[in-house]
C-alpha atoms as a PDB file:
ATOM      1  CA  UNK A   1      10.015  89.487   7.239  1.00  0.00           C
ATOM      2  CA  UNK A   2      10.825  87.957   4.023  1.00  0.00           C
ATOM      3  CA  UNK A   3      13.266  85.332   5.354  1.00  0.00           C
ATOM      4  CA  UNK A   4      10.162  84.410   7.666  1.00  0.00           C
ATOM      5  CA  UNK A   5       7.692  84.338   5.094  1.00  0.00           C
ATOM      6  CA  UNK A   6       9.958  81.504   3.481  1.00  0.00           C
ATOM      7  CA  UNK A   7      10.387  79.440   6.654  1.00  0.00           C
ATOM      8  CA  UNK A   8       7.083  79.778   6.814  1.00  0.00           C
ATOM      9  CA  UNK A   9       6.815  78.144   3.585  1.00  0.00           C
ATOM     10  CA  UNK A  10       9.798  75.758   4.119  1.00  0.00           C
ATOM     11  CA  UNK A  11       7.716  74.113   7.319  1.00  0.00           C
ATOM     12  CA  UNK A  12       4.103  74.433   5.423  1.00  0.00           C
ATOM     13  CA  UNK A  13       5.448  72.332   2.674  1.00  0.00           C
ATOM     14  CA  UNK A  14       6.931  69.800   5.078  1.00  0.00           C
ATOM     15  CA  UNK A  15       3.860  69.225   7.109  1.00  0.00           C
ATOM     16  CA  UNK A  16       1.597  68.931   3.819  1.00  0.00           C
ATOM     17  CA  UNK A  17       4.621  66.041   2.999  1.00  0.00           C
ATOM     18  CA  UNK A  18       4.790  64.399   5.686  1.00  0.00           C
ATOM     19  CA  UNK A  19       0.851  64.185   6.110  1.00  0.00           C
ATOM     20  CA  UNK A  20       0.892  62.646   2.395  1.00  0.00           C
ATOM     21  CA  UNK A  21       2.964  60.530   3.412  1.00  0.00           C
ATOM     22  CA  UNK A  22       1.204  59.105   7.315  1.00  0.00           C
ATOM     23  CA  UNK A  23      -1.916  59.020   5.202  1.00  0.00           C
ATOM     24  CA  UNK A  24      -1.375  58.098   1.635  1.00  0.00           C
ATOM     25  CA  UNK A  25       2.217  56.445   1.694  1.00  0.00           C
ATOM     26  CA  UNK A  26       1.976  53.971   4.771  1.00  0.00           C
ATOM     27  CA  UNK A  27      -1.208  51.626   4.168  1.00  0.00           C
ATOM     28  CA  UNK A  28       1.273  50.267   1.947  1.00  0.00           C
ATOM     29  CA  UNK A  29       3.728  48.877   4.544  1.00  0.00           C
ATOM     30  CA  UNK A  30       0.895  47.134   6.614  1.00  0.00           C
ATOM     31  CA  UNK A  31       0.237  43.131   6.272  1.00  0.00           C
ATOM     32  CA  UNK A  32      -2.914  42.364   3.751  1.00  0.00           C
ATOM     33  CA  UNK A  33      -5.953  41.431   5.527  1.00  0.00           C
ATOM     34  CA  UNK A  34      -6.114  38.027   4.605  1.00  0.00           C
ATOM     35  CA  UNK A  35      -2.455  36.742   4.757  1.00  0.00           C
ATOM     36  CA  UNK A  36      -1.346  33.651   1.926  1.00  0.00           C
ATOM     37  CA  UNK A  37      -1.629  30.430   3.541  1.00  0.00           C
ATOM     38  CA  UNK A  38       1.623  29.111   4.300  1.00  0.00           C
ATOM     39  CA  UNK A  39       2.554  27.152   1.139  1.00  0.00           C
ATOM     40  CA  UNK A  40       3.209  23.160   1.973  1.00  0.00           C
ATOM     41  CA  UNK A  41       1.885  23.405   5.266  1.00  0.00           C
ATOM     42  CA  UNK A  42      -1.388  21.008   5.397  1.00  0.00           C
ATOM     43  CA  UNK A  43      -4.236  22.644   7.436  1.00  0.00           C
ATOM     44  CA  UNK A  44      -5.963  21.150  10.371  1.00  0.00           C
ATOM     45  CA  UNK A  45      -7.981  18.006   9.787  1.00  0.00           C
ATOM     46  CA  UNK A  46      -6.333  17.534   6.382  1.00  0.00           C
ATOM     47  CA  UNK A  47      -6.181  14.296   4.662  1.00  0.00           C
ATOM     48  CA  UNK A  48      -3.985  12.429   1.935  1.00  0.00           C
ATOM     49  CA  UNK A  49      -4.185   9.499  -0.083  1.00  0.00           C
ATOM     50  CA  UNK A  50      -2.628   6.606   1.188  1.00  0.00           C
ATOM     51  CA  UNK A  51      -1.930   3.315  -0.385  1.00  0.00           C
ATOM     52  CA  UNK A  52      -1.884   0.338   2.367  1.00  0.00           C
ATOM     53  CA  UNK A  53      -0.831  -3.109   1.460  1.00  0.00           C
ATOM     54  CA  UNK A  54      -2.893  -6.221   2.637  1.00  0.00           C
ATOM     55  CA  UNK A  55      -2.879  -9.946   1.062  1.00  0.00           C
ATOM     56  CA  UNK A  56      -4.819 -11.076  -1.921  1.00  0.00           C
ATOM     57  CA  UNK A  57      -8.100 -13.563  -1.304  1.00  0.00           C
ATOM     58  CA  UNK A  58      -5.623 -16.696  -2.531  1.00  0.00           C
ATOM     59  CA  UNK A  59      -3.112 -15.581  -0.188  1.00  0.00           C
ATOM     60  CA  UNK A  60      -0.600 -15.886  -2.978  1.00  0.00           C
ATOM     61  CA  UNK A  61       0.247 -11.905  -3.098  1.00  0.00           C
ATOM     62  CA  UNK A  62      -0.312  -8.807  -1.612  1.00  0.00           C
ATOM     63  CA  UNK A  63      -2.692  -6.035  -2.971  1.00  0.00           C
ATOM     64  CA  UNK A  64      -2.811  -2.378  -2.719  1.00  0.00           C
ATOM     65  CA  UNK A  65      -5.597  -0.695  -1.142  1.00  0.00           C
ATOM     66  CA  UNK A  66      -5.894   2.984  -0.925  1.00  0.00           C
ATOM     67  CA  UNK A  67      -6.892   4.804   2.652  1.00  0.00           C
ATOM     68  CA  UNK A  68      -7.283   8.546   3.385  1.00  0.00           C
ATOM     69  CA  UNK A  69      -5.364   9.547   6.226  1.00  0.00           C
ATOM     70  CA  UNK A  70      -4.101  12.461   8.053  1.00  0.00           C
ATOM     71  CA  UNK A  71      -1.753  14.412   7.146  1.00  0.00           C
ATOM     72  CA  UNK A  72       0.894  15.818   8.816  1.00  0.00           C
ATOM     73  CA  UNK A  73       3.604  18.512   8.234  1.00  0.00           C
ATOM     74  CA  UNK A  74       7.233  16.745   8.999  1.00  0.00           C
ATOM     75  CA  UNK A  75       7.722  13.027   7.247  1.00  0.00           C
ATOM     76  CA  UNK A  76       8.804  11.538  10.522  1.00  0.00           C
ATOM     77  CA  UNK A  77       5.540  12.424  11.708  1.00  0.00           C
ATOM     78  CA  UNK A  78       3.487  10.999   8.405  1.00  0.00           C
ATOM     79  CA  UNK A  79       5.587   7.921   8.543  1.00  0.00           C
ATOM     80  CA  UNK A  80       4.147   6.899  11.627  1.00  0.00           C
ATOM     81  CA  UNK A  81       0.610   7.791  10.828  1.00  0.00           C
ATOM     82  CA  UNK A  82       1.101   5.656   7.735  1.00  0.00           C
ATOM     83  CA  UNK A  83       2.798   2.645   9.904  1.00  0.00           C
ATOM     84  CA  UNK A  84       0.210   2.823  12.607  1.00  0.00           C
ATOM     85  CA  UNK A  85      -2.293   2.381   9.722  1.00  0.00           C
ATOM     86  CA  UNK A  86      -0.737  -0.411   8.437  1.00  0.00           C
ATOM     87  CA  UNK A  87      -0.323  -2.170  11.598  1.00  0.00           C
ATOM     88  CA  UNK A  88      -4.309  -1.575  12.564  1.00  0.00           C
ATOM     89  CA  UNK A  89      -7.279  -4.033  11.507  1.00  0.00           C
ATOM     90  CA  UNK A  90      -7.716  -4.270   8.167  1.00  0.00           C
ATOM     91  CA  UNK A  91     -10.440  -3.674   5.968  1.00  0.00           C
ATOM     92  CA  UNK A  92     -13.425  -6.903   6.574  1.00  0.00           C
ATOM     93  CA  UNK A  93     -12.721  -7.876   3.674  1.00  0.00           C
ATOM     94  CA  UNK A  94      -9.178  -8.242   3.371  1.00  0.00           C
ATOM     95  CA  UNK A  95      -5.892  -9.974   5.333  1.00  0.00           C
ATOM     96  CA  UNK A  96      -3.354  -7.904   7.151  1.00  0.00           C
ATOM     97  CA  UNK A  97       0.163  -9.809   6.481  1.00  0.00           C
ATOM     98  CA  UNK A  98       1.056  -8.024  10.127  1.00  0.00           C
ATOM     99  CA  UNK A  99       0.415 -10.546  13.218  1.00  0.00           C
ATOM    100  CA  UNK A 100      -2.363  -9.131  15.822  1.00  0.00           C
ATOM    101  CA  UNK A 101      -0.917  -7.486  18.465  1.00  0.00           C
ATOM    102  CA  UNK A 102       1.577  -5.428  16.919  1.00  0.00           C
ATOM    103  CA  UNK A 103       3.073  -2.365  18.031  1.00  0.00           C
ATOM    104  CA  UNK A 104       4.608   0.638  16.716  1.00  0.00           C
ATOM    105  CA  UNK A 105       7.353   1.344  19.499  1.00  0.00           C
ATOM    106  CA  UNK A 106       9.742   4.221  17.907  1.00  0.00           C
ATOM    107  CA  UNK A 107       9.991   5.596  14.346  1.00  0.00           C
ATOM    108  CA  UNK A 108      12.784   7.777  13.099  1.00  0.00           C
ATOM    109  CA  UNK A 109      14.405   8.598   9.533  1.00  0.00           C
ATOM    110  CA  UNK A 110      18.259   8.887   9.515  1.00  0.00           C
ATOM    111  CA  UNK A 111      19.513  11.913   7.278  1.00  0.00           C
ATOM    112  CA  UNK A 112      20.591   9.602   4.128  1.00  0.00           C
ATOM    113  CA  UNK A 113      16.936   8.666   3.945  1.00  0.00           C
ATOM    114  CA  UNK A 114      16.615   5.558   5.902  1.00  0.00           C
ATOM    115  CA  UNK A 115      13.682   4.852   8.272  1.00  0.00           C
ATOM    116  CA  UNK A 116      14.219   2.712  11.180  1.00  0.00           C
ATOM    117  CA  UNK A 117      10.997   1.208  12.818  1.00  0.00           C
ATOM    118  CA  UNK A 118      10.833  -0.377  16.125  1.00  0.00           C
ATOM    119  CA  UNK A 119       7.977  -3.056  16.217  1.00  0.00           C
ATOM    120  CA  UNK A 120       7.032  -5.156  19.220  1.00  0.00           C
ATOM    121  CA  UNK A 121       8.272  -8.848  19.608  1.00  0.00           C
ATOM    122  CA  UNK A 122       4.260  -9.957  18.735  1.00  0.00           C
ATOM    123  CA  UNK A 123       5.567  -9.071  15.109  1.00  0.00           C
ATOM    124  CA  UNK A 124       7.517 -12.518  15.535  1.00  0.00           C
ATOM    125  CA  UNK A 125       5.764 -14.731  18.187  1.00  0.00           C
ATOM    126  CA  UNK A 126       2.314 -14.055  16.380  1.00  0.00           C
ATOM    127  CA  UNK A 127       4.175 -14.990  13.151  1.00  0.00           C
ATOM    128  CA  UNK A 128       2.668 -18.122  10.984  1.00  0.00           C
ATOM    129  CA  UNK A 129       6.817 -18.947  10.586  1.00  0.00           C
ATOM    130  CA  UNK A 130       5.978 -18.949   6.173  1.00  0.00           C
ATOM    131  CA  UNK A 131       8.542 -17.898   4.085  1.00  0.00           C
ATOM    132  CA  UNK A 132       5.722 -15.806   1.526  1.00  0.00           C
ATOM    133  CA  UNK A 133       3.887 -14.722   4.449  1.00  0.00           C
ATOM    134  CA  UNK A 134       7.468 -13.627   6.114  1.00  0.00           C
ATOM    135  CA  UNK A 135       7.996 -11.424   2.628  1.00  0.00           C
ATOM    136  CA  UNK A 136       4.365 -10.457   2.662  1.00  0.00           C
ATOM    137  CA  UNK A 137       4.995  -8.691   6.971  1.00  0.00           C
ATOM    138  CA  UNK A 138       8.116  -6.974   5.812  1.00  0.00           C
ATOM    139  CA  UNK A 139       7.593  -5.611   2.211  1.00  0.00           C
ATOM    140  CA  UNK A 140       3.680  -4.231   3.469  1.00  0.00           C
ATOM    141  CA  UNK A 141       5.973  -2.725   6.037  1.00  0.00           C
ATOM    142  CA  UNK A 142       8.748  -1.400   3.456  1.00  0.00           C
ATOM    143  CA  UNK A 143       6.494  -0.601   0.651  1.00  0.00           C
ATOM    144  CA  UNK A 144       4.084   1.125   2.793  1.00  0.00           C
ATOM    145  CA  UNK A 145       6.238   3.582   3.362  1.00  0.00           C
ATOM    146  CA  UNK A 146       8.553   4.104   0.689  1.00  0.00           C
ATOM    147  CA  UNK A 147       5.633   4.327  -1.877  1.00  0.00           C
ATOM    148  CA  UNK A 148       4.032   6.874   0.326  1.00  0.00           C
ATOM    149  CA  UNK A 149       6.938   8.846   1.167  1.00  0.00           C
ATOM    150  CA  UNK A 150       9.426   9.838  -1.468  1.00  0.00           C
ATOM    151  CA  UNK A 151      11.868  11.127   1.453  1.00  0.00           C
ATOM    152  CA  UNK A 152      12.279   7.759   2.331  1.00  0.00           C
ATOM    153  CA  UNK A 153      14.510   5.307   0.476  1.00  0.00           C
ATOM    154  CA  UNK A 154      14.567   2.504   2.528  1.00  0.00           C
ATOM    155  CA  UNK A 155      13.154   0.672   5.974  1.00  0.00           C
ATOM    156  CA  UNK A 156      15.303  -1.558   8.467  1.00  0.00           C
ATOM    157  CA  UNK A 157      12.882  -3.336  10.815  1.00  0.00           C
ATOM    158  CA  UNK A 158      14.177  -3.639  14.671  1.00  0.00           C
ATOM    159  CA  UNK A 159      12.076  -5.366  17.199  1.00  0.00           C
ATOM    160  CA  UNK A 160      12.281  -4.227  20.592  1.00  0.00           C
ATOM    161  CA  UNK A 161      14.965  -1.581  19.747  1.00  0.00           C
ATOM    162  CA  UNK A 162      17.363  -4.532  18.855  1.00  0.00           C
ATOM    163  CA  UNK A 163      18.480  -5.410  15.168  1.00  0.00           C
ATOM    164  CA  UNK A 164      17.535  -8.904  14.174  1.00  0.00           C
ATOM    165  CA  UNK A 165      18.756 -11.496  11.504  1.00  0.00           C
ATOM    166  CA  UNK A 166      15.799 -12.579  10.753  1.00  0.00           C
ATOM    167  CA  UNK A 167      11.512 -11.958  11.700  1.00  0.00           C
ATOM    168  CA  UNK A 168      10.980 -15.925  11.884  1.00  0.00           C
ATOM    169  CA  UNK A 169      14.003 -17.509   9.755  1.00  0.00           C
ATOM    170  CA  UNK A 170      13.748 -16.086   5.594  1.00  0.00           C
ATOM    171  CA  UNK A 171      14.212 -12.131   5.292  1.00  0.00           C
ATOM    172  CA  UNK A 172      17.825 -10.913   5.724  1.00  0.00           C
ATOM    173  CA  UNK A 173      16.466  -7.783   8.070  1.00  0.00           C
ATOM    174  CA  UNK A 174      20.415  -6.973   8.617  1.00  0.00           C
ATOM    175  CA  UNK A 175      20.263  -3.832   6.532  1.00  0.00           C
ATOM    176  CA  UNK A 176      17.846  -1.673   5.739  1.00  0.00           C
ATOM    177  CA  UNK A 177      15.516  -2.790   2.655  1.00  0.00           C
ATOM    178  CA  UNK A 178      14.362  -1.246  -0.451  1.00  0.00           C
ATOM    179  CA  UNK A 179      10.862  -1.316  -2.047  1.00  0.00           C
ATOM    180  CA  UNK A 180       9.837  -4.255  -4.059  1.00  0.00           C
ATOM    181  CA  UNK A 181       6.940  -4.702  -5.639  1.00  0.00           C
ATOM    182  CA  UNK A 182       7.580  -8.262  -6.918  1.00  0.00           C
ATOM    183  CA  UNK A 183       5.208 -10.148  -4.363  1.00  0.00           C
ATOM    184  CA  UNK A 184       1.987  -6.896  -4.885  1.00  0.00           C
ATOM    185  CA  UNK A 185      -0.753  -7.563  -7.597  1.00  0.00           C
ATOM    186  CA  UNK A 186      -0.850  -5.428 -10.800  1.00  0.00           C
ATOM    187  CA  UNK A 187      -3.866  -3.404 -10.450  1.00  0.00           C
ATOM    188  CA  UNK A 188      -3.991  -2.722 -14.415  1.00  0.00           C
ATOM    189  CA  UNK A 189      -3.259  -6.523 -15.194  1.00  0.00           C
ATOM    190  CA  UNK A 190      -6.285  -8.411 -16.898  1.00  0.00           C
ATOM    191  CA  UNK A 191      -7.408 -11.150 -15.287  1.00  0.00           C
ATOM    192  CA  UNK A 192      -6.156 -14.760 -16.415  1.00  0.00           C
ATOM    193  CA  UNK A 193      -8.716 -16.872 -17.900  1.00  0.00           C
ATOM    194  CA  UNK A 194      -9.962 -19.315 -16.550  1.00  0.00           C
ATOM    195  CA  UNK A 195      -9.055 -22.821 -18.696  1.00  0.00           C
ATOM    196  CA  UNK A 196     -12.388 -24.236 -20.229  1.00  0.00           C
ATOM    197  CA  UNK A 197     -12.923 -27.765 -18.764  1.00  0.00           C
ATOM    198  CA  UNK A 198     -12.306 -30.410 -21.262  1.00  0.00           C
ATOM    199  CA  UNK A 199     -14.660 -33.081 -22.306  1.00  0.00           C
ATOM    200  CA  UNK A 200     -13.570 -36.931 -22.207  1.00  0.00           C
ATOM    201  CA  UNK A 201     -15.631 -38.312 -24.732  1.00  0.00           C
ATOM    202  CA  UNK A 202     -15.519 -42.405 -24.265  1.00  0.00           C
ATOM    203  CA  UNK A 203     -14.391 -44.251 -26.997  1.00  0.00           C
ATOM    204  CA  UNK A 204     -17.545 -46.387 -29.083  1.00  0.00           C
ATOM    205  CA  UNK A 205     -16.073 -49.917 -28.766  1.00  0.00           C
ATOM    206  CA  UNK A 206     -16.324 -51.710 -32.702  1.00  0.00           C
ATOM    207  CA  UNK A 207     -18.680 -54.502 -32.888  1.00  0.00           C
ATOM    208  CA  UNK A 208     -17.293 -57.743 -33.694  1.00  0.00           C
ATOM    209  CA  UNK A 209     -19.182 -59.885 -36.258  1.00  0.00           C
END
């Protein structure tokens, strides 16, 4: 009797555990109700600041111009959302440097941090043939990208899947190109004055006596 009054014990202290344990012990293995969002994972209809690069009013440089677009999760995928933009009307009141007709045929980024973007042969038969205006299509291009996207180091332009010299004749397009900001306007740079006309003030001839 006594060694059953123990087991009796023995398995009432087990069940009292192992109900403490179903009801107290394993809320704390399930998920939380409202799971973190997924850290740099952009939700759905998200959008990023986006600088775009269109020529000045003169047409003696390009200028930046900031866009909000959408934003996607893998840079190949932003790169071409950015290009696309680029290569789209431009604001009315400013100048794309890319020829009309354009097109964005392939986009990919190599693993040393190169992107290589296909454009359509209107990128060179729509082409005014200017040296400046030849800098002003391919930096938009390179700068577009490279200011966007850090991942990205440099752009080498192919048109119709073929590597070219050349768009129209000045840019070495050989190798893949770096940004440079040389030819884009200085947002924080104060305006030149303009020079004060100057006054021609005849001469009073002497009288002769």
């Amino acid at each position: 009797m006594k060694r059953d009054y123990w087991l009796y014990v023995a398995l009432g202290a087990a069940a009292v555990l192992g109900a403490w344990v179903l009801f107290v012990g394993l809320p704390r293995w399930y998920p939380p109700d409202t799971p973190p969002a997924a850290t740099g994972t952009p939700t759905a209809g998200a959008r990023v600041a986006t600088t775009l690069f269109y020529i000045s009013d003169d047409g003696m440089q390009l200028v930046e111009f900031e866009r909000r677009l959408e934003q996607r999760a893998e840079p190949a995928a932003q790169a071409r959302v950015i290009l696309e933009a680029q290569l789209a009307e431009p604001p009315a009141h400013l100048l794309s440097p890319i020829p009309p007709g354009t097109q964005l045929l392939a986009l990919y980024l190599t693993e040393r941090g190169d992107a290589i973007v296909d454009l359509s042969e209107e990128v060179t038969l729509g082409h005014s043939g200017g040296s400046l205006e030849e800098l002003f299509t391919v930096y938009a291009i390179v700068n577009a990208l490279t200011t966007n996207l850090p991942v990205i180091n440099a752009v080498q332009i192919l048109i119709n899947g073929r590597e070219v010299d050349t768009l129209v004749g000045h840019v070495d397009l050989q190798s893949p190109l770096e940004r440079n900001m040389q030819w884009v306007a200085d947002p924080n740079a104060e305006p030149t004055p303009e020079a004060e006309p100057t006054l021609e003030v005849e001469a009073t001839p002497t009288p002769t006596i």
